[in-house]
Protein backbone atom coordinates (compact mmCIF):
# COMPACT_ATOMS: atom_id res chain seq x y z
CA UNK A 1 -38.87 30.78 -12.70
CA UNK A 2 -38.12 34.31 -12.97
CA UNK A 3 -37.20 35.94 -9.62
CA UNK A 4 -37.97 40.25 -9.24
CA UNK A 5 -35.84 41.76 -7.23
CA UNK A 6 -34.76 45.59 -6.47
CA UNK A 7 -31.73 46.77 -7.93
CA UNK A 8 -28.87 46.41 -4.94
CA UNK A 9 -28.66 50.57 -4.89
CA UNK A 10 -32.52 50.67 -4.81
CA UNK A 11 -32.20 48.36 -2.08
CA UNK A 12 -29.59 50.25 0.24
CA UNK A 13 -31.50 54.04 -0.19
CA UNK A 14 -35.30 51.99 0.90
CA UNK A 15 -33.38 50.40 4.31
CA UNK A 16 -31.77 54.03 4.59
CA UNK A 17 -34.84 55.37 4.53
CA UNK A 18 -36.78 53.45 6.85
CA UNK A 19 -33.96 53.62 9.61
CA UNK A 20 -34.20 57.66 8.96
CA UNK A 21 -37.67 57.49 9.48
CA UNK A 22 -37.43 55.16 12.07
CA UNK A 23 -34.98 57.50 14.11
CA UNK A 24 -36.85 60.44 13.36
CA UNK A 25 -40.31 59.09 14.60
CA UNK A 26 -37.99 58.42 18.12
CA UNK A 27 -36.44 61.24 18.27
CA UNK A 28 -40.10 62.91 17.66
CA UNK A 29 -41.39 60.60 20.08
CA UNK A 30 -38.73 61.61 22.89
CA UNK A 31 -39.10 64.97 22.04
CA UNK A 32 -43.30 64.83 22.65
CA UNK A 33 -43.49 64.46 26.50
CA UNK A 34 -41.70 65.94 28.96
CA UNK A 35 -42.29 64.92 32.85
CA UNK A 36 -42.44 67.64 35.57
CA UNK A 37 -41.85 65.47 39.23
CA UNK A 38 -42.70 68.52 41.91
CA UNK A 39 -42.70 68.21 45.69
CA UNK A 40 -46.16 69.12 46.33
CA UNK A 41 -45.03 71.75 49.13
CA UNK A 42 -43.33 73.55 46.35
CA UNK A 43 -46.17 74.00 44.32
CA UNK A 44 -48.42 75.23 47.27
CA UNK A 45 -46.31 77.51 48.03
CA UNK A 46 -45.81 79.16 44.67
CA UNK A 47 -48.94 78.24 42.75
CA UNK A 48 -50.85 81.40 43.55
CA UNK A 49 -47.58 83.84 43.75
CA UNK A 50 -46.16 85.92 41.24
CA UNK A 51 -42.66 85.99 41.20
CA UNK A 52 -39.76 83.69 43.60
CA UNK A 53 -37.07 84.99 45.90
CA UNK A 54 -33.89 82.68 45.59
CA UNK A 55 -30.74 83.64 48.55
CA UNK A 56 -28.18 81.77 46.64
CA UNK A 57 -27.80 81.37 43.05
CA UNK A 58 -25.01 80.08 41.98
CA UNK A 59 -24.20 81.37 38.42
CA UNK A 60 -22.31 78.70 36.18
CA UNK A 61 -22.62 80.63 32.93
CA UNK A 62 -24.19 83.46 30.86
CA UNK A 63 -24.93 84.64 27.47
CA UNK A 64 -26.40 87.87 26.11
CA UNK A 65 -29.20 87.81 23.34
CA UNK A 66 -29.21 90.99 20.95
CA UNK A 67 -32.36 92.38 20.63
CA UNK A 68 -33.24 90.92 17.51
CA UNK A 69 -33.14 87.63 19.05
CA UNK A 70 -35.24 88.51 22.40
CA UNK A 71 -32.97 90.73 23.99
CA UNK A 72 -32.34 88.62 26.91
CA UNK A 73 -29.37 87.57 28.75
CA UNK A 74 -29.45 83.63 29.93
CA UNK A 75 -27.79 82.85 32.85
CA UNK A 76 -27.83 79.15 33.64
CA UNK A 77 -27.86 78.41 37.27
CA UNK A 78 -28.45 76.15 40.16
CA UNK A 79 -30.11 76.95 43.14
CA UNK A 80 -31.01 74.27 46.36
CA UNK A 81 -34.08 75.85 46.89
CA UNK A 82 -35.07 75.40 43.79
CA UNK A 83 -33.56 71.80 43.14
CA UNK A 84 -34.08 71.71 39.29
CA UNK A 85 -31.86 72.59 36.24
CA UNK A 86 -32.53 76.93 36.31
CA UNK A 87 -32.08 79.72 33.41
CA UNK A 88 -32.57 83.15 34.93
CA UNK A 89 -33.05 85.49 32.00
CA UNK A 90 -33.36 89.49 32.17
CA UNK A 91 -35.15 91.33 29.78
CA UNK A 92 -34.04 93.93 27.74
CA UNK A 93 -29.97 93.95 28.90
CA UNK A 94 -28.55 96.32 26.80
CA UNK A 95 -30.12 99.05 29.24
CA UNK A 96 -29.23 97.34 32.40
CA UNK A 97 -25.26 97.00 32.49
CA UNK A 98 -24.65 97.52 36.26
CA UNK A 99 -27.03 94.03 36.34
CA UNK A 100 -25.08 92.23 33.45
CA UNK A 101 -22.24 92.89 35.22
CA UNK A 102 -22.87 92.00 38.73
CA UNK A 103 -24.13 88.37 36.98
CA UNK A 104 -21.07 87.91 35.30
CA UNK A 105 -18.79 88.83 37.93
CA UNK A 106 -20.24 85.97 39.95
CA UNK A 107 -19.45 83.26 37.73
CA UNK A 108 -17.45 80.43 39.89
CA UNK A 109 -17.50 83.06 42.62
CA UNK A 110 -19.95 81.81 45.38
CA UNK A 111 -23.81 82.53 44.82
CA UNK A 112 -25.69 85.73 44.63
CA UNK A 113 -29.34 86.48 45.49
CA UNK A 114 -32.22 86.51 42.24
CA UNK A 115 -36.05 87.29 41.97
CA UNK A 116 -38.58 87.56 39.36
CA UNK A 117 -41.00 85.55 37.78
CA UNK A 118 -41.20 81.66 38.48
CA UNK A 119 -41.71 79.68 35.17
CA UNK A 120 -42.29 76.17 34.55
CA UNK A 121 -42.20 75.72 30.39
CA UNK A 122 -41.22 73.18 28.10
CA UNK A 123 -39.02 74.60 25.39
CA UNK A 124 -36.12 73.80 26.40
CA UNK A 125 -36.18 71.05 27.97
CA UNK A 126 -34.28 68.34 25.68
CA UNK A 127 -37.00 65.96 26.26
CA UNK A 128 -35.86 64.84 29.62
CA UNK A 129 -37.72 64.43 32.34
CA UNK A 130 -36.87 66.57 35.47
CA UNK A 131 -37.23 65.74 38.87
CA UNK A 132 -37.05 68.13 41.77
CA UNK A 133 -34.16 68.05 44.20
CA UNK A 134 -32.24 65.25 41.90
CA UNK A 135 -29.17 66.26 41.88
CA UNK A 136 -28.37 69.03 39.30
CA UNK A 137 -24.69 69.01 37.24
CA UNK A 138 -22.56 72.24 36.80
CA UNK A 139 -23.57 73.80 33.49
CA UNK A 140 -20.94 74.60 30.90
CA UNK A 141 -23.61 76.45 28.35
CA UNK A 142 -26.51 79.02 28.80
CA UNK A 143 -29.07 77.17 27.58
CA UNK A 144 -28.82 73.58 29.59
CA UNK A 145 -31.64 71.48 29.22
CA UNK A 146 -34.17 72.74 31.53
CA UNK A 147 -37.86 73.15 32.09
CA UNK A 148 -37.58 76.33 34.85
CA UNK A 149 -36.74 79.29 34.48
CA UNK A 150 -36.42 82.94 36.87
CA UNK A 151 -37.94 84.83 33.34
CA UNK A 152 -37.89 87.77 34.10
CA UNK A 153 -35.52 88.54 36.51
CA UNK A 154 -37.07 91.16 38.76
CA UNK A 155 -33.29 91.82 41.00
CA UNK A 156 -30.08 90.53 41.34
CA UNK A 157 -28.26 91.52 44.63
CA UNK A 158 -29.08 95.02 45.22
CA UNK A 159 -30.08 96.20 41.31
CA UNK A 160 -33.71 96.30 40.68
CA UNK A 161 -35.13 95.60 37.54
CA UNK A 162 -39.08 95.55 37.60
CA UNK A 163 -38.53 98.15 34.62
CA UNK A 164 -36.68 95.62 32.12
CA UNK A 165 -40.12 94.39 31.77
CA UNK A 166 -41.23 96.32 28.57
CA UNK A 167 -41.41 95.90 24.55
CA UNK A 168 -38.85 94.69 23.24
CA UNK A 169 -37.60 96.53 20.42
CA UNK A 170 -36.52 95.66 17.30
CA UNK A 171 -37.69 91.84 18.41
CA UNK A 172 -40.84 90.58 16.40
CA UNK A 173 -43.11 88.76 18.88
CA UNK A 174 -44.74 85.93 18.39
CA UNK A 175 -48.25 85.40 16.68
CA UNK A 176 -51.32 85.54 19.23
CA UNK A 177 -53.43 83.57 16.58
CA UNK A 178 -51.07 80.72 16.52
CA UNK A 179 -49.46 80.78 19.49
CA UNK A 180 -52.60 80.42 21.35
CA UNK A 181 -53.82 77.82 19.10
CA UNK A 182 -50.80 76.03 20.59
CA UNK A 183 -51.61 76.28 24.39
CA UNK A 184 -55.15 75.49 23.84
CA UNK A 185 -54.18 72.54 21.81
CA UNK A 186 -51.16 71.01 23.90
CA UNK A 187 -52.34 67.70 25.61
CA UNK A 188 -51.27 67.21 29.44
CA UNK A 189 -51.63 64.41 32.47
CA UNK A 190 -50.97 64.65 35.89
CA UNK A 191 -49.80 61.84 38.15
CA UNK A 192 -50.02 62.53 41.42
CA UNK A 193 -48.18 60.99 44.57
CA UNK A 194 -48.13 61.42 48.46
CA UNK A 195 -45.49 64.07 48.48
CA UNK A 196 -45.36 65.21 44.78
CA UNK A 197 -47.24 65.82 41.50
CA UNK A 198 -45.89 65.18 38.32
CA UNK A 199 -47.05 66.73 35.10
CA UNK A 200 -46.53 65.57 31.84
CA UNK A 201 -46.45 68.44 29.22
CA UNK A 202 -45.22 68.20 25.48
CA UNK A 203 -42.24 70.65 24.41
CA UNK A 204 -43.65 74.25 23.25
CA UNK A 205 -42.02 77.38 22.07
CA UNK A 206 -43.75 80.45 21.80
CA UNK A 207 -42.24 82.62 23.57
CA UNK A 208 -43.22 86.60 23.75
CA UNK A 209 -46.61 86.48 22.10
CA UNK A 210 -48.66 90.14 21.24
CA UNK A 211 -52.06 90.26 22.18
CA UNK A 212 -54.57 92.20 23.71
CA UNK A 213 -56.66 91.25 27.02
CA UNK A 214 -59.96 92.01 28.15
CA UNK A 215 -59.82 91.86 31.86
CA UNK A 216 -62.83 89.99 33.50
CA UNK A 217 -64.76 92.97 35.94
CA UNK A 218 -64.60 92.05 39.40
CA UNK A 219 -61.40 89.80 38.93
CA UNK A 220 -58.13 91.34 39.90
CA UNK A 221 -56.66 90.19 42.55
CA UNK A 222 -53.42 91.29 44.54
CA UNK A 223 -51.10 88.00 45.65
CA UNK A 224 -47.20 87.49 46.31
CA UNK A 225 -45.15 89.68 43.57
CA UNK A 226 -47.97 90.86 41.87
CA UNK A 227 -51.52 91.08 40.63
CA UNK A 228 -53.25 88.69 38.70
CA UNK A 229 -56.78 88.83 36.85
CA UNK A 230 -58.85 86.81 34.28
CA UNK A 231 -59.44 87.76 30.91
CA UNK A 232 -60.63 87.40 27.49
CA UNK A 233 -57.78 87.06 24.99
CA UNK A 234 -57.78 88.92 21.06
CA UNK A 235 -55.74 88.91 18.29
CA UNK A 236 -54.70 92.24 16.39
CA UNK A 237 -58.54 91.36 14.30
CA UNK A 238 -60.65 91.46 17.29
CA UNK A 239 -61.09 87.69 17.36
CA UNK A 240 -61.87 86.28 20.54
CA UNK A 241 -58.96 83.31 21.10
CA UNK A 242 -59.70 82.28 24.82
CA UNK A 243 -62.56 83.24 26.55
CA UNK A 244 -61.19 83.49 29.97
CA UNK A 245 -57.12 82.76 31.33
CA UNK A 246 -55.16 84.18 34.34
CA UNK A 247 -53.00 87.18 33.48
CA UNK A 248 -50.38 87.82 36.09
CA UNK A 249 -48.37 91.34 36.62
CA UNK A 250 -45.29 92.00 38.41
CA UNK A 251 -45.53 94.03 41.32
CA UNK A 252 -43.64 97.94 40.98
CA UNK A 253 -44.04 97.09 37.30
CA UNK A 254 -45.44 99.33 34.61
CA UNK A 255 -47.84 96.51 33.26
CA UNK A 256 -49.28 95.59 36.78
CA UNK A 257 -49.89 99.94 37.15
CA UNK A 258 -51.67 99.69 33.25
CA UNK A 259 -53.58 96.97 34.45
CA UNK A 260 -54.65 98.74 37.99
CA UNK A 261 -56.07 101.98 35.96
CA UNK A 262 -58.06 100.34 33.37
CA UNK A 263 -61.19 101.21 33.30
CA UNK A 264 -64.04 98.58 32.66
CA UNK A 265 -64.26 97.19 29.39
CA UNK A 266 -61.37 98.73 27.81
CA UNK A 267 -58.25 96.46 25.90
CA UNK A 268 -55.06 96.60 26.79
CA UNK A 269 -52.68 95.86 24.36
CA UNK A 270 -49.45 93.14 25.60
CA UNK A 271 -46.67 90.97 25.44
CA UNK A 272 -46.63 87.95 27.37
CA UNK A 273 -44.98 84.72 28.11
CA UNK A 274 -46.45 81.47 28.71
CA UNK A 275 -46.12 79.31 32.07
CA UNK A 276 -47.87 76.21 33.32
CA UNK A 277 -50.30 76.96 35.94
CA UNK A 278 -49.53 75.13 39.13
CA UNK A 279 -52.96 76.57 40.71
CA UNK A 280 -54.85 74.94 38.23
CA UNK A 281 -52.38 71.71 38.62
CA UNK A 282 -53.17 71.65 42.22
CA UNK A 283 -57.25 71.99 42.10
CA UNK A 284 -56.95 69.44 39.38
CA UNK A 285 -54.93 67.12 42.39
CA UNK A 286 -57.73 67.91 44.63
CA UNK A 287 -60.60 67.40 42.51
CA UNK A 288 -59.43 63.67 41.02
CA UNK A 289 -61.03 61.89 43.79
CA UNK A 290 -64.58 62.37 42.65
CA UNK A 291 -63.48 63.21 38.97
CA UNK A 292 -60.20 61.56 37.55
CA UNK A 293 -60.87 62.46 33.98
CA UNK A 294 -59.80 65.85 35.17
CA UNK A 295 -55.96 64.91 35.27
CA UNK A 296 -55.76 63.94 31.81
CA UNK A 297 -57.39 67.96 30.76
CA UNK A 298 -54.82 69.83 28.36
CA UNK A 299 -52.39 71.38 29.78
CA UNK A 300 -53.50 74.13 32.20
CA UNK A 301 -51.41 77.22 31.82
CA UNK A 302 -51.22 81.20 32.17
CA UNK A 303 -49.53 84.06 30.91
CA UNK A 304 -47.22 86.60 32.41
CA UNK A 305 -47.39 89.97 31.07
CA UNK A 306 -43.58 91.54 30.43
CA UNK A 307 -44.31 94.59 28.41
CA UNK A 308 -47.06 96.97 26.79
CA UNK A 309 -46.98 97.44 23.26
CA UNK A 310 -47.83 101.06 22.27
């Protein structure tokens, strides 16, 4: 009887091949979902605010982004009232030394005080879950795995920085067309507990998207840090890409005055970042009861606006 069989290097690349794809679909797998645990306190005190206020940041390293690549400078961080992994990041640093300065200067030396805008995102995260008030390790890079962020940074100690917020130039911002398809598309769940809330939320980039907004008349609302209204999102064509999403502005910044002296049915043309919205997170808590379908909704979000693009 004649036996077939594969030749023996034949052999060794097909059981190569299935343990790559093996490890790959894991890795992909681990890299999908990311868990958000949150005490529930925490989000409602924040959901509806702007920006965060932290008294003692303690600064455990730092790394400056040329403009090309964002501009930013990352400063990885920990922070007890925050209790999670934290990257602070100020825009545009080449034109703020005094504030690169001050950050770096505090680097093993005790804390200093931060504000600006409060950001839960998965990019970074590593896939790991992240649990609030766990305890948080000393970071020896800028970009730990973490899924919160101070972006942007508003002040440190006594230097203000509300006008960091702008275009970045010479940085090419992300697509509105697909980064929106993104958010739109990403899938979500949230869990919920007696004293926290915990979302699941796969990892996204898209960072520093261009669009233009169509504010909502009647909308705007002033809140903690800021203003915030609804809006219609377009792409450079015109095309409508969500019909209607929470735009928030940083108070004493130039966006937030754009925004106040619009006049009714005119664009205004942005750059934003993404966040997850916790308001949304917590009507979704307090609607389950009579409809639990709701917690399994994609994943609610909103955009901060950091610059106006001329």
């Amino acid at each position: 009887m004649h036996r077939c069989s594969l030749p023996h290097s034949i052999f060794k690349f097909a059981i190569c091949a299935i343990v790559f794809v093996v490890v790959l679909l894991a890795r992909s797998a681990a890299l999908a979902d990311v868990h958000i645990t949150l005490q529930n306190d925490f989000i409602q005190k924040y959901m509806n605010s702007v920006t965060i206020s932290v008294r003692a940041y303690e600064v455990d390293f730092t790394r400056k982004h040329q403009p090309a690549a964002d501009g930013d400078m990352h400063v990885a961080g920990r922070s007890d009232e925050i209790g999670l992994a934290t990257v602070a990041e100020v825009m545009n640093v080449q034109d703020y030394p005094a504030a690169a300065n001050l950050i770096d200067n505090a680097i093993g030396q005790g804390t200093i005080g931060v504000s600006g805008v409060w950001r839960f995102w998965c990019e970074h995260s590593g896939g790991k879950d992240q649990v609030q008030n766990a305890p948080v390790p000393q970071f020896a890079n800028s970009n730990p795995d973490h899924v919160f962020e101070i972006h942007p940074v508003t002040q440190v100690g006594n230097v203000s920085l509300e006008k960091s917020l702008k275009d970045i130039q010479g940085y090419t911002a992300k697509d509105a067309g697909a980064a929106f398809a993104k958010y739109q598309a990403a899938n979500s769940e949230i869990t919920l507990d007696d004293t926290t809330t915990t979302i699941r939320s796969p990892v996204i980039g898209y960072n520093y998207v261009d669009f233009w907004v169509l504010p909502v008349s009647g909308s705007q609302q002033t809140t903690d840090g800021g203003t915030w209204v609804y809006a219609t999102v377009y792409d450079s064509g015109d095309n409508v890409l969500v019909r209607k999403l929470r735009m928030l502005f940083v108070a004493g910044s130039d966006e937030e005055a754009a925004i106040k002296a619009l006049s009714q049915g005119e664009k205004l043309h942005v750059l934003g970042i993404p966040r997850i919205d916790l308001a949304l997170v917590w009507y979704r808590r307090i609607h389950a009861i009579n409809n639990p379908d709701i917690l399994t909704w994609h994943l609610p979000y909103e955009m901060v606006i950091v610059g106006l693009i001329q």
